[in-house]
N, C-alpha and C. Protein backbone atom coordinates (compact mmCIF):
# COMPACT_ATOMS: atom_id res chain seq x y z
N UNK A 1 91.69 147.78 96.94
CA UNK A 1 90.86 148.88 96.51
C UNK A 1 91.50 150.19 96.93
N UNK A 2 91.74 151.06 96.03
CA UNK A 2 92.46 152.83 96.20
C UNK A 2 91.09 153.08 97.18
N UNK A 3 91.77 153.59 98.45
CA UNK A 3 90.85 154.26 99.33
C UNK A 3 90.73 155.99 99.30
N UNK A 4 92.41 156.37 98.83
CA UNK A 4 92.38 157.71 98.15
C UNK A 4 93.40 158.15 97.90
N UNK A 5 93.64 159.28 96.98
CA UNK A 5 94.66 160.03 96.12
C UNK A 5 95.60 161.31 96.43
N UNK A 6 96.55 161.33 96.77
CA UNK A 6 97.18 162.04 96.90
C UNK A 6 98.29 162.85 95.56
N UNK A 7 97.78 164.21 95.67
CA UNK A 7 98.62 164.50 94.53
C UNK A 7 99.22 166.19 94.54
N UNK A 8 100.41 166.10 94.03
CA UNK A 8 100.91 167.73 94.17
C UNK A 8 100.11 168.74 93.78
N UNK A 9 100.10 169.99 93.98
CA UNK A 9 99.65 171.06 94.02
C UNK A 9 100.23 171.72 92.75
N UNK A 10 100.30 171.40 91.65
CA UNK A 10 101.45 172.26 90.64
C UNK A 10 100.88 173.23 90.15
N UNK A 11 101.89 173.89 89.71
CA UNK A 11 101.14 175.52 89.10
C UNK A 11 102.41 175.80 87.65
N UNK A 12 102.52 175.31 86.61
CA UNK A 12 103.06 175.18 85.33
C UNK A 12 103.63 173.69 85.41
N UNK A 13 105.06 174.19 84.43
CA UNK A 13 105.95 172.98 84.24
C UNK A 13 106.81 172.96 85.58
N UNK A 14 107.71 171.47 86.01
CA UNK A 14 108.56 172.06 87.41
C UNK A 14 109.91 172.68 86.42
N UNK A 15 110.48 173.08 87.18
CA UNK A 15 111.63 174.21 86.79
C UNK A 15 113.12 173.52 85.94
N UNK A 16 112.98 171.97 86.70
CA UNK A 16 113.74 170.87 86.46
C UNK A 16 113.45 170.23 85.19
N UNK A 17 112.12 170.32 84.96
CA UNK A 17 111.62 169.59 83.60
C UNK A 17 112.36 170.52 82.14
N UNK A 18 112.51 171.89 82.48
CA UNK A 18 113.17 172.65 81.30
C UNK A 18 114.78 172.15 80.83
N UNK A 19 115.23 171.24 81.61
CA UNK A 19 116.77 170.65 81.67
C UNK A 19 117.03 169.25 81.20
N UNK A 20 116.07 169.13 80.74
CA UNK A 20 115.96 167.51 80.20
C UNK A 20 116.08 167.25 79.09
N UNK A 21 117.49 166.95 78.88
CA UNK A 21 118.03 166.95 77.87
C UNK A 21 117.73 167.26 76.09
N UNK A 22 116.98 168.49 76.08
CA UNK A 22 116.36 168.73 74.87
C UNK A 22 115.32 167.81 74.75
N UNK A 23 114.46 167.40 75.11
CA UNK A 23 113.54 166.27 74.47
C UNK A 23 112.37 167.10 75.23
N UNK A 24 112.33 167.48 76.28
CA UNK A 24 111.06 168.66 76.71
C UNK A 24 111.00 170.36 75.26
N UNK A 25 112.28 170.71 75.17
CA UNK A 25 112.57 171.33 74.34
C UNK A 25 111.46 171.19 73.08
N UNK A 26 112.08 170.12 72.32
CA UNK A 26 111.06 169.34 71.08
C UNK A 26 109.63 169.29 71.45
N UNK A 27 109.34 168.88 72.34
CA UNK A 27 107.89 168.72 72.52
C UNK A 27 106.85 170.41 72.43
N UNK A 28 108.13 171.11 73.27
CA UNK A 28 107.45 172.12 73.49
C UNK A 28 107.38 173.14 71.93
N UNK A 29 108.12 172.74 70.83
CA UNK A 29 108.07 173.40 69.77
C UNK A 29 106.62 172.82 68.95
N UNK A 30 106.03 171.84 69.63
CA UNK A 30 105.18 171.35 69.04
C UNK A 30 103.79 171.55 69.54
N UNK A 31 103.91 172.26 70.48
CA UNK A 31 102.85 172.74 71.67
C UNK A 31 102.46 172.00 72.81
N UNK A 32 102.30 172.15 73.72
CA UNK A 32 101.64 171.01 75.16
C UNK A 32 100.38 170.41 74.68
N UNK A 33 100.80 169.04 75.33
CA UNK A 33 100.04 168.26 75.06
C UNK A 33 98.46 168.39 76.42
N UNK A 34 99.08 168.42 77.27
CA UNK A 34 97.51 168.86 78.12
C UNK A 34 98.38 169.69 78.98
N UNK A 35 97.70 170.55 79.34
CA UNK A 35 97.91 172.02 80.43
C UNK A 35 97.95 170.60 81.88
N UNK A 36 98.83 171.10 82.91
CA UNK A 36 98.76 170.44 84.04
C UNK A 36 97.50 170.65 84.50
N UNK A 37 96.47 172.04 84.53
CA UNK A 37 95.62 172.51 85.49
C UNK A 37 94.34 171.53 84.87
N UNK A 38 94.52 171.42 83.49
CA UNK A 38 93.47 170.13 83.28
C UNK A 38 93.67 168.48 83.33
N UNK A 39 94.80 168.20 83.21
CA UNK A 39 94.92 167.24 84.02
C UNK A 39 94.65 166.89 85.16
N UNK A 40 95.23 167.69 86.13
CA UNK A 40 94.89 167.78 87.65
C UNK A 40 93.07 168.11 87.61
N UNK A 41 92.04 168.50 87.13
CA UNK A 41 91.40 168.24 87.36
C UNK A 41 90.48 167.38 86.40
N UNK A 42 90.81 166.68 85.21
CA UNK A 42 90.50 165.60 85.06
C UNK A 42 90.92 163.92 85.97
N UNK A 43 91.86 164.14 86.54
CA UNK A 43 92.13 162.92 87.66
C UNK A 43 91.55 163.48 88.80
N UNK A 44 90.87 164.46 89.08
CA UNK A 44 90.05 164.85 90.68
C UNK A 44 88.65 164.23 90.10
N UNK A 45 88.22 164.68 88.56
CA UNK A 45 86.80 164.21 88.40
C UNK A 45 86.35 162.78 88.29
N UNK A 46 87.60 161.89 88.06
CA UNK A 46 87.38 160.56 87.43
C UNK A 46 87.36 159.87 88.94
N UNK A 47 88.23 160.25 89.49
CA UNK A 47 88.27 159.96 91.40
C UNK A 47 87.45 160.62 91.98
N UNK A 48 86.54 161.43 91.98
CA UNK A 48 84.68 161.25 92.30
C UNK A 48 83.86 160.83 91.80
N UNK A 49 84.32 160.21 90.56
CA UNK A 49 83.26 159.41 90.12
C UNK A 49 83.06 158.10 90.35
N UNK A 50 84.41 157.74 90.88
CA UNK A 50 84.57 156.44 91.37
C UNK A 50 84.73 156.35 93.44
N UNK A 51 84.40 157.71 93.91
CA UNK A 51 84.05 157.76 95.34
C UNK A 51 85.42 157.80 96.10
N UNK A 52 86.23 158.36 95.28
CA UNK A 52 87.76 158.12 95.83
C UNK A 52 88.63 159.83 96.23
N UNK A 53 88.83 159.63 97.38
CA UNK A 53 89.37 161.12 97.92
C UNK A 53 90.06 161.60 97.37
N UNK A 54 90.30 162.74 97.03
CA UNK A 54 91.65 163.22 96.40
C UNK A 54 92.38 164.49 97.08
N UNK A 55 93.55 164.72 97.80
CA UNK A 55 93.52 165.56 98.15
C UNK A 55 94.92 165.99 98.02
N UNK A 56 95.26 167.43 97.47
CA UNK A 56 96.28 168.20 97.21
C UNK A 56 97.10 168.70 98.09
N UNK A 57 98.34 168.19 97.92
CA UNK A 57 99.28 168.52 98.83
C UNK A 57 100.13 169.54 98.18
N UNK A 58 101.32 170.44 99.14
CA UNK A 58 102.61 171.56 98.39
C UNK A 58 103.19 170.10 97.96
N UNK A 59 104.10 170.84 97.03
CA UNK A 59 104.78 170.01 96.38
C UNK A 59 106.22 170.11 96.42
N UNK A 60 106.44 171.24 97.36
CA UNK A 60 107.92 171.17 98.34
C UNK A 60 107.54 169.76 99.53
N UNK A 61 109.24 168.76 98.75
CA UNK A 61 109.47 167.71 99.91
C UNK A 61 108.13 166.70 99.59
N UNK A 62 107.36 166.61 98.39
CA UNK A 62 106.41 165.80 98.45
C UNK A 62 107.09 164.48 98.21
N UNK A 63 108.04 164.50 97.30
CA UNK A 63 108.80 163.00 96.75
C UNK A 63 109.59 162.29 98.09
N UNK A 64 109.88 163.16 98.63
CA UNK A 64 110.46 162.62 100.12
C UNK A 64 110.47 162.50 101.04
N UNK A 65 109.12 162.85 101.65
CA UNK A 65 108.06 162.50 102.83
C UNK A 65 107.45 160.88 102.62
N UNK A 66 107.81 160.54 103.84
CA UNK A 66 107.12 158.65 103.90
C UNK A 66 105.32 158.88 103.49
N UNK A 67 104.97 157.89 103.18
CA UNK A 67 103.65 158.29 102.55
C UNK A 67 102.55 157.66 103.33
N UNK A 68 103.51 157.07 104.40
CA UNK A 68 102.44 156.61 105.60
C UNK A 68 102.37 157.77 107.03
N UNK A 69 104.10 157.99 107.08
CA UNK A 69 103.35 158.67 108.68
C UNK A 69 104.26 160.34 108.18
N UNK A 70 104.58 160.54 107.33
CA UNK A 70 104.61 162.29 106.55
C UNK A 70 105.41 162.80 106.62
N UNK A 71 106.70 161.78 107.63
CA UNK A 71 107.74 162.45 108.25
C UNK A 71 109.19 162.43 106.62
N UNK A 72 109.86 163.40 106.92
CA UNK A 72 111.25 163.61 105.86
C UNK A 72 112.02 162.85 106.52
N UNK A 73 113.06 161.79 105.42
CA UNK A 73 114.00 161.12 106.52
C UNK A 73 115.57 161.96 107.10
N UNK A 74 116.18 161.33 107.66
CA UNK A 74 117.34 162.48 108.29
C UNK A 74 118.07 162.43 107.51
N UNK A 75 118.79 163.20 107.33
CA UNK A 75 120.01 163.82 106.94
C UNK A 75 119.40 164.75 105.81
């Protein structure tokens, strides 16, 4: 059973997603398909409706922090 949700903090597209090999390009001539800011809070509403925490983290170093004890590994 998900006890709770952890999820980035985003604020547009990431900066990296504009470099992908033309295929973000195409999409975007076709318009966005959902705004992140409603996404992000359609997955906060569906995870209170089901009693499940959700809580927003920065999203600097989120992919590479252990997801048990928070620490970055060395080097």
């Amino acid at each position: 059973m998900l006890k709770g949700f952890r999820a980035r903090d985003c604020h547009g597209k990431p900066k990296r997603a504009k470099k992908a090999h033309g295929i973000l390009k195409e999409n975007e001539q076709k318009g966005p398909r959902m705004p992140y800011r409603k996404l992000q809070a359609y997955i906060e509403y569906k995870a209170n409706l089901e009693g499940i925490e959700v809580r927003f983290v920065k999203a600097r170093n989120a992919s590479r922090t252990c997801h048990r004890s928070g620490t970055l590994p060395e080097g």
